[in-house]
Structure formats: C-alpha cells, structure tokens
PDB file of N, CA and C in Angstrom:
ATOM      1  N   UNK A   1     -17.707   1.112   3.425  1.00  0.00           N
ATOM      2  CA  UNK A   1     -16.641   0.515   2.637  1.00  0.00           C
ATOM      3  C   UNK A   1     -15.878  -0.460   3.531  1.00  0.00           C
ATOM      4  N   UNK A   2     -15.705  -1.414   2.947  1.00  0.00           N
ATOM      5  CA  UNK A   2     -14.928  -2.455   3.752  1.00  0.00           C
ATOM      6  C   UNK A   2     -13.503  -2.451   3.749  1.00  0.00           C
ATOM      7  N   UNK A   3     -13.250  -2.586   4.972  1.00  0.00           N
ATOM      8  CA  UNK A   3     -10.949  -2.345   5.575  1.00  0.00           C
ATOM      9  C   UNK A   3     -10.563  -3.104   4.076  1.00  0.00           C
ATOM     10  N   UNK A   4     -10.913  -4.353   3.385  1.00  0.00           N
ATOM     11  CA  UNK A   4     -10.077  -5.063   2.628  1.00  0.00           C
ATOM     12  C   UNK A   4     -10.055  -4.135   1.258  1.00  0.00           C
ATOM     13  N   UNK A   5     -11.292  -3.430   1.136  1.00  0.00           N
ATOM     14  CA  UNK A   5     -11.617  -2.603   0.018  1.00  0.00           C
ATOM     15  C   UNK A   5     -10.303  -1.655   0.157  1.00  0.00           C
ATOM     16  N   UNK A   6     -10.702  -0.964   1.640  1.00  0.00           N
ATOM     17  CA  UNK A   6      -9.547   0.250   1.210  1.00  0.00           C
ATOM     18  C   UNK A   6      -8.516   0.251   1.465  1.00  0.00           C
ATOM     19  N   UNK A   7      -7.797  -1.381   2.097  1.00  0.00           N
ATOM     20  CA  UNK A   7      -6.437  -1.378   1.560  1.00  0.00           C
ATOM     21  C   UNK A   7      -5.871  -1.772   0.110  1.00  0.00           C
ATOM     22  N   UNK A   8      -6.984  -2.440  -0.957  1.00  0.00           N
ATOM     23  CA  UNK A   8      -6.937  -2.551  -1.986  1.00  0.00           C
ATOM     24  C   UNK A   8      -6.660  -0.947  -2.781  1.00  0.00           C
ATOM     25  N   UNK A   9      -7.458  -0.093  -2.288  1.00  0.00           N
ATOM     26  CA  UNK A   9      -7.713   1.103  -3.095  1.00  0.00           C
ATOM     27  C   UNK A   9      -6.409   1.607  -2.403  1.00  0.00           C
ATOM     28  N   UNK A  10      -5.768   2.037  -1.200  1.00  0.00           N
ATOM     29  CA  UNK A  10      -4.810   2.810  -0.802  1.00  0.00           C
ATOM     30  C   UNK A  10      -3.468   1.947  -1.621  1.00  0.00           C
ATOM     31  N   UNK A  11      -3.391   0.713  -1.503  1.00  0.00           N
ATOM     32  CA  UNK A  11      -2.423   0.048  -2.840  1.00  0.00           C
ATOM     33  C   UNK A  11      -2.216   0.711  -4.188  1.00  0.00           C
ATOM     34  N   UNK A  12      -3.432   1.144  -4.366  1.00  0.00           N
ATOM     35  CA  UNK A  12      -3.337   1.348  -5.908  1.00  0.00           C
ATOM     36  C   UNK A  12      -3.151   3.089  -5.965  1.00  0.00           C
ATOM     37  N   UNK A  13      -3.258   3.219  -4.981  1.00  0.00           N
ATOM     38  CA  UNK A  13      -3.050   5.072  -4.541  1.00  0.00           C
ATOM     39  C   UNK A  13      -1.578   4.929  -5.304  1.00  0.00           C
ATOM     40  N   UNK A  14      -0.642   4.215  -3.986  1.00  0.00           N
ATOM     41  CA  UNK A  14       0.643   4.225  -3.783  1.00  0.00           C
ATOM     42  C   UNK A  14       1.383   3.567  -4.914  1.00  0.00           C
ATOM     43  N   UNK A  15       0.568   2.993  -5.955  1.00  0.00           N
ATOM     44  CA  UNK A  15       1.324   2.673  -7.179  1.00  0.00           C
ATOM     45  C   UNK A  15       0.992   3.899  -8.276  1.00  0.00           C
ATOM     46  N   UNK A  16       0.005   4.968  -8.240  1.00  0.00           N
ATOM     47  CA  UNK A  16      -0.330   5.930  -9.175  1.00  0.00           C
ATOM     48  C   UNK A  16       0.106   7.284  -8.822  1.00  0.00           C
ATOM     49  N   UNK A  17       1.079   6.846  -8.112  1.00  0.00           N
ATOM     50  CA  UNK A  17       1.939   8.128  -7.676  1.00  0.00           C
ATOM     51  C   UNK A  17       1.672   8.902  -6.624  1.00  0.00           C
ATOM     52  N   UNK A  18       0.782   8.442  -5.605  1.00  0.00           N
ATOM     53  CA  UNK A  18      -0.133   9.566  -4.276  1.00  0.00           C
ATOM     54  C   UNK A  18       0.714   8.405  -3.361  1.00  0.00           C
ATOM     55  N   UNK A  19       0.651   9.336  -2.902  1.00  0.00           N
ATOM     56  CA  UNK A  19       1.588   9.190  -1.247  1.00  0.00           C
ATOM     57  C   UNK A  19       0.434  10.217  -0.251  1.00  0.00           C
ATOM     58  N   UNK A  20       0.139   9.443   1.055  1.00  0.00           N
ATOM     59  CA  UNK A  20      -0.130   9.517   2.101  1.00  0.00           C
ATOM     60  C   UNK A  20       0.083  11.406   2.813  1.00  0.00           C
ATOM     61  N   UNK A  21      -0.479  12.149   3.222  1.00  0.00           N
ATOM     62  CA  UNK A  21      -0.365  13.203   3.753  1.00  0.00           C
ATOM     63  C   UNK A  21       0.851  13.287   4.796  1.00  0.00           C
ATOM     64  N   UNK A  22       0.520  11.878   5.319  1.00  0.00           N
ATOM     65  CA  UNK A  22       2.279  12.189   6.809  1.00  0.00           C
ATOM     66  C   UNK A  22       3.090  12.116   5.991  1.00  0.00           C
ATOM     67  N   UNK A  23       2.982  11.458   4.761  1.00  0.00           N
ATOM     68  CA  UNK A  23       4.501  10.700   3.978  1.00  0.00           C
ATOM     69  C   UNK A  23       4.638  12.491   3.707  1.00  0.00           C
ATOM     70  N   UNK A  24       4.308  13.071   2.843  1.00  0.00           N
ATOM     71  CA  UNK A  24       4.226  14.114   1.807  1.00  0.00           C
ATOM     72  C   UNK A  24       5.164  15.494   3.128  1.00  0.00           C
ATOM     73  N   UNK A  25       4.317  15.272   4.362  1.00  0.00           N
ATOM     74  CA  UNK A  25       4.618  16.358   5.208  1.00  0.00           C
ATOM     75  C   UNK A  25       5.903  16.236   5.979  1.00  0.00           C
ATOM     76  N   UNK A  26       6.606  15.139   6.036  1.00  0.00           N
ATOM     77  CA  UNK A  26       7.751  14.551   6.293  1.00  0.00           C
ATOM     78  C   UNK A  26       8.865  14.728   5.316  1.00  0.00           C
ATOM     79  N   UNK A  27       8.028  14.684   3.801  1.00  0.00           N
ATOM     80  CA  UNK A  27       9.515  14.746   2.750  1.00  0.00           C
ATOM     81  C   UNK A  27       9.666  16.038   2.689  1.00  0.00           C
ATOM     82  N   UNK A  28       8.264  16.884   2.936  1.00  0.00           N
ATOM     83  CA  UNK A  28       8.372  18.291   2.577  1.00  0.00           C
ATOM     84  C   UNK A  28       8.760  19.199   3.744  1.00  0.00           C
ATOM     85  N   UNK A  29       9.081  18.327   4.834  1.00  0.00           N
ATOM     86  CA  UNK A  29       9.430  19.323   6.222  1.00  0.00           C
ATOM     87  C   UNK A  29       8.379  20.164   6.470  1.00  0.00           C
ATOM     88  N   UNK A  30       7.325  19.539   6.356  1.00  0.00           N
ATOM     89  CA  UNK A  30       6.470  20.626   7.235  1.00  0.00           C
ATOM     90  C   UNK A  30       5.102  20.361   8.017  1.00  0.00           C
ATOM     91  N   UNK A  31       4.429  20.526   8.698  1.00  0.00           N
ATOM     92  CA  UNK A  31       3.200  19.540   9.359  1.00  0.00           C
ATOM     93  C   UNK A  31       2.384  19.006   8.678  1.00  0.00           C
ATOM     94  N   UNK A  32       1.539  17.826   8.774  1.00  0.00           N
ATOM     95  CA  UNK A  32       0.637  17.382   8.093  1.00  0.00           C
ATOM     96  C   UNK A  32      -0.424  18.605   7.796  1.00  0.00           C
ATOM     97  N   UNK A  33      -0.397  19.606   9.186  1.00  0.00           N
ATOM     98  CA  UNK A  33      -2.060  20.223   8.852  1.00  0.00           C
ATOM     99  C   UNK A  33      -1.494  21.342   7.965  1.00  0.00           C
ATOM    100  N   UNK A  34      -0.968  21.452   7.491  1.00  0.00           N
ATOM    101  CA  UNK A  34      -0.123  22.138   6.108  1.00  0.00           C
ATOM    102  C   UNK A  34      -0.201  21.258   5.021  1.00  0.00           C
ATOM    103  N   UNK A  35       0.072  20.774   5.081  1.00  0.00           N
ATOM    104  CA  UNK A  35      -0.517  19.629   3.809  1.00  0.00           C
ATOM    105  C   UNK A  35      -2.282  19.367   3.389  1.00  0.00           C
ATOM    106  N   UNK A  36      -2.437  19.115   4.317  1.00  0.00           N
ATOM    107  CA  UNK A  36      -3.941  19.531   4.610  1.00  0.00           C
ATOM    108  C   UNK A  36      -4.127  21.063   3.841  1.00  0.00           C
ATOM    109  N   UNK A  37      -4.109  21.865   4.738  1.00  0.00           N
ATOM    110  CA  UNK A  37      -4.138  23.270   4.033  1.00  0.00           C
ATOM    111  C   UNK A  37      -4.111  23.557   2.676  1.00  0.00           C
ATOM    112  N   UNK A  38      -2.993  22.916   2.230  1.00  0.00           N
ATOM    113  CA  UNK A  38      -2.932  23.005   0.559  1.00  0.00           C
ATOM    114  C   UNK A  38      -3.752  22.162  -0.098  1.00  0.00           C
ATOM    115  N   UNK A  39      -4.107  21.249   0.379  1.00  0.00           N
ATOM    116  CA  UNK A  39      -5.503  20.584  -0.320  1.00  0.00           C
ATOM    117  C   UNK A  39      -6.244  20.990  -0.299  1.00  0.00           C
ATOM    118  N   UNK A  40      -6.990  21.788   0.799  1.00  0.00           N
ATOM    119  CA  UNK A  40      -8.693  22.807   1.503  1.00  0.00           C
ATOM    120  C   UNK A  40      -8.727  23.999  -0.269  1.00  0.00           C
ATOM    121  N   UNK A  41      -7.209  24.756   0.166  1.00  0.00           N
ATOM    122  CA  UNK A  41      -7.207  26.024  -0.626  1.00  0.00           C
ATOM    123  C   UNK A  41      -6.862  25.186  -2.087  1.00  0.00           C
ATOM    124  N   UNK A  42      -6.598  24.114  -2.458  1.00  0.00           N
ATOM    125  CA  UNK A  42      -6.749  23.831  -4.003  1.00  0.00           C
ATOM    126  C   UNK A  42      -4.999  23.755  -4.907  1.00  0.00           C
ATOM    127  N   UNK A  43      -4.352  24.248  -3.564  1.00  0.00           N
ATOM    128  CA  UNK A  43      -2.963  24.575  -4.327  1.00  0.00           C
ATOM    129  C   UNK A  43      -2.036  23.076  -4.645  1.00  0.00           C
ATOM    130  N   UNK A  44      -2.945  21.839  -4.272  1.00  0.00           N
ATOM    131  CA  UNK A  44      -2.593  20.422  -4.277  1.00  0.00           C
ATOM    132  C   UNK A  44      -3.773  19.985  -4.940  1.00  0.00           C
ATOM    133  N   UNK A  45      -3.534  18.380  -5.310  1.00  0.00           N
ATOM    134  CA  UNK A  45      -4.975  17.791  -5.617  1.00  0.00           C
ATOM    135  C   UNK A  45      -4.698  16.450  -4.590  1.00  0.00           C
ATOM    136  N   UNK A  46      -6.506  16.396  -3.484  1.00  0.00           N
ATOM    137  CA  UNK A  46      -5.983  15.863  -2.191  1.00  0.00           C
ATOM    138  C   UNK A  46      -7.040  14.396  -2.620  1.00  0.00           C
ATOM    139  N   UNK A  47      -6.922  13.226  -2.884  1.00  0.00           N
ATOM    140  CA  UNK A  47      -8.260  12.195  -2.435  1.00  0.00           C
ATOM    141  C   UNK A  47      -7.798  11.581  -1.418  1.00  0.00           C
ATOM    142  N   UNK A  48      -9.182  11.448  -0.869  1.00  0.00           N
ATOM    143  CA  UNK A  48      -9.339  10.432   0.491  1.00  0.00           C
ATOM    144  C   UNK A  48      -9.711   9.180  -0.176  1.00  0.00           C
ATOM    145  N   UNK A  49      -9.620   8.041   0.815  1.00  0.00           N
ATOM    146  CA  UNK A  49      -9.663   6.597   0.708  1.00  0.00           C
ATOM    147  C   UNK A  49     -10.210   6.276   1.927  1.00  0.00           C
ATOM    148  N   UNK A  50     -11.161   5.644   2.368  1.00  0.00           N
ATOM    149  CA  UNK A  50     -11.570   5.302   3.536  1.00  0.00           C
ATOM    150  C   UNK A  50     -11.228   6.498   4.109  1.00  0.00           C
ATOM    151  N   UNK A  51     -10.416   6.305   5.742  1.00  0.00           N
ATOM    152  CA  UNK A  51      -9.853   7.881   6.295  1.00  0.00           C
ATOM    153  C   UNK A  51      -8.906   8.305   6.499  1.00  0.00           C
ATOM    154  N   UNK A  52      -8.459   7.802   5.187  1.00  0.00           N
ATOM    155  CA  UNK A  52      -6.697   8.444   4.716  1.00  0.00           C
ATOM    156  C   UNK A  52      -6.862   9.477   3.993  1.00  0.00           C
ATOM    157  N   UNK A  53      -6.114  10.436   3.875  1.00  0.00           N
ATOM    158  CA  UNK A  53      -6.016  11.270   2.748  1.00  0.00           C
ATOM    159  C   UNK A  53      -4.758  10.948   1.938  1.00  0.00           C
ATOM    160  N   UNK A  54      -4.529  11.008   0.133  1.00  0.00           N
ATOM    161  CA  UNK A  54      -3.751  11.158  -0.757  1.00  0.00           C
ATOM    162  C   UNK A  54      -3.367  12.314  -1.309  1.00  0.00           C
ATOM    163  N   UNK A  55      -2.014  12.696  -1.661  1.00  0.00           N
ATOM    164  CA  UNK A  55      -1.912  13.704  -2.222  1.00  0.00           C
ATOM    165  C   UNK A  55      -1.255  12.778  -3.629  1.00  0.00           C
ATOM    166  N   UNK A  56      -0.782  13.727  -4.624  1.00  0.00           N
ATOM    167  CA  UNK A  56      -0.210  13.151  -5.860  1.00  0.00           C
ATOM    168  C   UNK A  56       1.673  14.136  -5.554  1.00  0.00           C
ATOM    169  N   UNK A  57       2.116  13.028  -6.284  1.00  0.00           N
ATOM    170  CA  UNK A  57       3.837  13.734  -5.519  1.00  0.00           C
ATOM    171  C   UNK A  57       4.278  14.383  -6.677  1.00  0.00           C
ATOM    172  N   UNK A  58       3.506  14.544  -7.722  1.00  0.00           N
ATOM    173  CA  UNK A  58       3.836  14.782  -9.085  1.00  0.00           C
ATOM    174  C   UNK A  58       3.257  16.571  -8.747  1.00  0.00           C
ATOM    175  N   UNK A  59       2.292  16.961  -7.767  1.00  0.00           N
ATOM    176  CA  UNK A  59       1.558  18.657  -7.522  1.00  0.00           C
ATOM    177  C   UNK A  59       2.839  18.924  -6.660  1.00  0.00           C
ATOM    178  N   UNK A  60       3.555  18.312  -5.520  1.00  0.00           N
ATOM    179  CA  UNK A  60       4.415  18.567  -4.525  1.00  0.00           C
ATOM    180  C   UNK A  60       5.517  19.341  -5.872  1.00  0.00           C
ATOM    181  N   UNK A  61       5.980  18.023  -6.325  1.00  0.00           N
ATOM    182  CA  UNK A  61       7.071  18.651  -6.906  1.00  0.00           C
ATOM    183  C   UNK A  61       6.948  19.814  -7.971  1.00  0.00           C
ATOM    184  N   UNK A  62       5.923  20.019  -8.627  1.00  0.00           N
ATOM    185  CA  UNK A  62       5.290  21.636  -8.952  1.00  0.00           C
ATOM    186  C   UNK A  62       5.423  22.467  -8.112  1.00  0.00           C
ATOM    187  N   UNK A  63       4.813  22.381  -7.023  1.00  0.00           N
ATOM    188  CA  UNK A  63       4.732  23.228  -5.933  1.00  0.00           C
ATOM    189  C   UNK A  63       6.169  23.641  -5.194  1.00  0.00           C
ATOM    190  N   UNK A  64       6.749  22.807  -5.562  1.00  0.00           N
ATOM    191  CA  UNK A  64       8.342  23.628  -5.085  1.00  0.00           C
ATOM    192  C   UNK A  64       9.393  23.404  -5.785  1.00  0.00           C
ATOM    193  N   UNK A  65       8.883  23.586  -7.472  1.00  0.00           N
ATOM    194  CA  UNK A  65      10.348  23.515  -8.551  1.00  0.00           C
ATOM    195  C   UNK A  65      11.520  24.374  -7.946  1.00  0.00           C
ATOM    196  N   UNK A  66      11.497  25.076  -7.407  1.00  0.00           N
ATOM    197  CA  UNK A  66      12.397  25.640  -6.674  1.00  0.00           C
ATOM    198  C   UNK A  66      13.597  25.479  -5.477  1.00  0.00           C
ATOM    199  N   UNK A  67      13.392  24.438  -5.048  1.00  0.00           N
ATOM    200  CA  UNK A  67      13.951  24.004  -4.111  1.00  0.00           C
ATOM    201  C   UNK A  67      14.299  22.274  -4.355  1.00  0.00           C
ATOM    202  N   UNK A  68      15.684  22.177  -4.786  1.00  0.00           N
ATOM    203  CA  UNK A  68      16.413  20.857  -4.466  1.00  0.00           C
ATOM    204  C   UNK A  68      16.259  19.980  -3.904  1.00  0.00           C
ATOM    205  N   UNK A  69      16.539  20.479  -2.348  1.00  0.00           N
ATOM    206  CA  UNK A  69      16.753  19.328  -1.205  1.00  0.00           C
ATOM    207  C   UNK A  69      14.730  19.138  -1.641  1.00  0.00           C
ATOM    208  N   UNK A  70      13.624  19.456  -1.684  1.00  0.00           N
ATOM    209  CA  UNK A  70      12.526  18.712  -1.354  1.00  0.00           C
ATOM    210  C   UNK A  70      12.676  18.216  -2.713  1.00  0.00           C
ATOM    211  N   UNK A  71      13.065  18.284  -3.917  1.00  0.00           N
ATOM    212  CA  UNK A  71      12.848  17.957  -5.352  1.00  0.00           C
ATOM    213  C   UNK A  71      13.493  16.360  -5.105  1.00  0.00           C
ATOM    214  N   UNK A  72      14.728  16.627  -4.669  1.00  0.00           N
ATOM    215  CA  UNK A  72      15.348  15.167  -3.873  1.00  0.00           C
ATOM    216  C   UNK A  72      14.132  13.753  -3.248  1.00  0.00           C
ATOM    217  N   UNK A  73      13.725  14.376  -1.999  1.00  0.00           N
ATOM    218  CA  UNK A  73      13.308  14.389  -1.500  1.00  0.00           C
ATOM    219  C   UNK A  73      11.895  13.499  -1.933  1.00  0.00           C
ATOM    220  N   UNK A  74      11.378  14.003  -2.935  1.00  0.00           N
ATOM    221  CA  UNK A  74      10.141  13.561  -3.684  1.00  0.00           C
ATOM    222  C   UNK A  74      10.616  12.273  -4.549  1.00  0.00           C
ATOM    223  N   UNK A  75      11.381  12.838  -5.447  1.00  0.00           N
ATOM    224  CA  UNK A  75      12.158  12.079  -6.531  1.00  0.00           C
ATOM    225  C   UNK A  75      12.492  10.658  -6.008  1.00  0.00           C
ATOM    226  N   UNK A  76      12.931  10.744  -4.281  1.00  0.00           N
ATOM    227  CA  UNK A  76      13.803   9.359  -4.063  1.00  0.00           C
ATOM    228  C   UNK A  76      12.191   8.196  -3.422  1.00  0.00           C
ATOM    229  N   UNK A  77      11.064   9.473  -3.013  1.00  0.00           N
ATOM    230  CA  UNK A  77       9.508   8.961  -2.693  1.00  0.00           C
ATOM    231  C   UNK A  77       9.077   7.962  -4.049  1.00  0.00           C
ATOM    232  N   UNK A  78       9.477   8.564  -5.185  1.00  0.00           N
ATOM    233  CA  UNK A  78       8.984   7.949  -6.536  1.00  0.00           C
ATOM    234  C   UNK A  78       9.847   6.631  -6.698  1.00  0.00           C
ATOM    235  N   UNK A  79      11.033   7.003  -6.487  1.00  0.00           N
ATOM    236  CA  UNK A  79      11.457   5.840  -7.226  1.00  0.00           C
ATOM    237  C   UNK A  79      12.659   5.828  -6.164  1.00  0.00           C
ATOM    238  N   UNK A  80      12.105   4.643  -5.071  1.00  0.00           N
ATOM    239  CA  UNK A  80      13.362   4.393  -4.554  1.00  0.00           C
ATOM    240  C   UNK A  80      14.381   3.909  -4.644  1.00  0.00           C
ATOM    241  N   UNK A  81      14.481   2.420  -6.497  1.00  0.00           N
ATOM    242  CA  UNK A  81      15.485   1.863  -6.374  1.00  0.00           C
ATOM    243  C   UNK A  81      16.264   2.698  -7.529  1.00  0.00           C
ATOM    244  N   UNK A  82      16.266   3.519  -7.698  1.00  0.00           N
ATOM    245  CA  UNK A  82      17.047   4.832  -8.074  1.00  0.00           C
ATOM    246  C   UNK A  82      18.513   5.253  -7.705  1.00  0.00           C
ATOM    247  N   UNK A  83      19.481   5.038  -7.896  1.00  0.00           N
ATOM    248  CA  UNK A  83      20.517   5.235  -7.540  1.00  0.00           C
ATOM    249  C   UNK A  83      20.616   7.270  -7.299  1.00  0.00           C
ATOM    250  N   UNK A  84      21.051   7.456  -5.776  1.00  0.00           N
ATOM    251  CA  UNK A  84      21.382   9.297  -5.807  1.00  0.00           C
ATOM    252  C   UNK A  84      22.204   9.761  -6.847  1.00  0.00           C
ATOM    253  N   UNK A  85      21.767  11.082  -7.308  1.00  0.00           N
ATOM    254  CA  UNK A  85      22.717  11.591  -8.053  1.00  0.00           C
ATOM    255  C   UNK A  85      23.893  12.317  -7.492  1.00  0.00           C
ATOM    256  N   UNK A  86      25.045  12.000  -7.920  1.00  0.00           N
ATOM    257  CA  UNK A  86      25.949  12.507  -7.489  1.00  0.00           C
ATOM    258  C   UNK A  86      26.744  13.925  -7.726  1.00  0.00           C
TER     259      UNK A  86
END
C-alpha cells in the first residue's frame, strides 16, 4: 500500500469517528498497550491502516458510560469546536 494511500485512508479514519490508539490511550489515561488489549480481547472494535491502529471513540465512550471526566474527555476528541459544558 502506498504512504499517499494511507494517509488518504487514516483521513477518512479521523473524519468517521476513529481516533488513533495513542490519541484514545491519552484521553483515557491509560497505556497504549491497554488499548491494544481491548482490541485483542474484542471489548473495542480496533482497524489498522497501513501500521496504525484505529479505534472508534463512539466503543470508548460505551466502555466507560460511567465515568465523566473520560466521557469529557472523548466528547471534546469528537467535537472540538464545541463549547465546555458548564
């Protein structure tokens, strides 16, 4: 696959709602190879692109309806020109 291909395809990742594994493990406070992890065991849905991996931020925020600060966290990943809620 050619570099121009898969910055075309990682573009279109990042407009269909998948964010990058460092991005995901950074909003979610916790290591990439944890992020990883939850893709292996299925508890995420993970695609690769060339030799990136994608997660979708729409499984994250499933994965921890429970918790605010990462619900934040995701929410401001989606839509940054979003004004915080106060």
């Amino acid at each position: 696959m050619s570099t121009k291909r898969t910055y075309k395809q990682a573009a279109i990742m990042l407009q269909d709602g998948f964010i990058t594994t460092a991005i995901a493990a950074e909003a979610m406070g916790v290591n990439v190879s944890t992020v990883y992890r939850w893709v292996k065991t299925g508890q995420i849905v993970g695609t690769r692109v060339g030799r990136s991996w994608y997660v979708r931020v729409e499984d994250l925020v499933e994965k921890h309806a429970s918790s605010p600060t990462i619900q934040q966290r995701l929410r401001e990943l989606l839509h940054p020109e979003e004004p915080a809620e106060e």
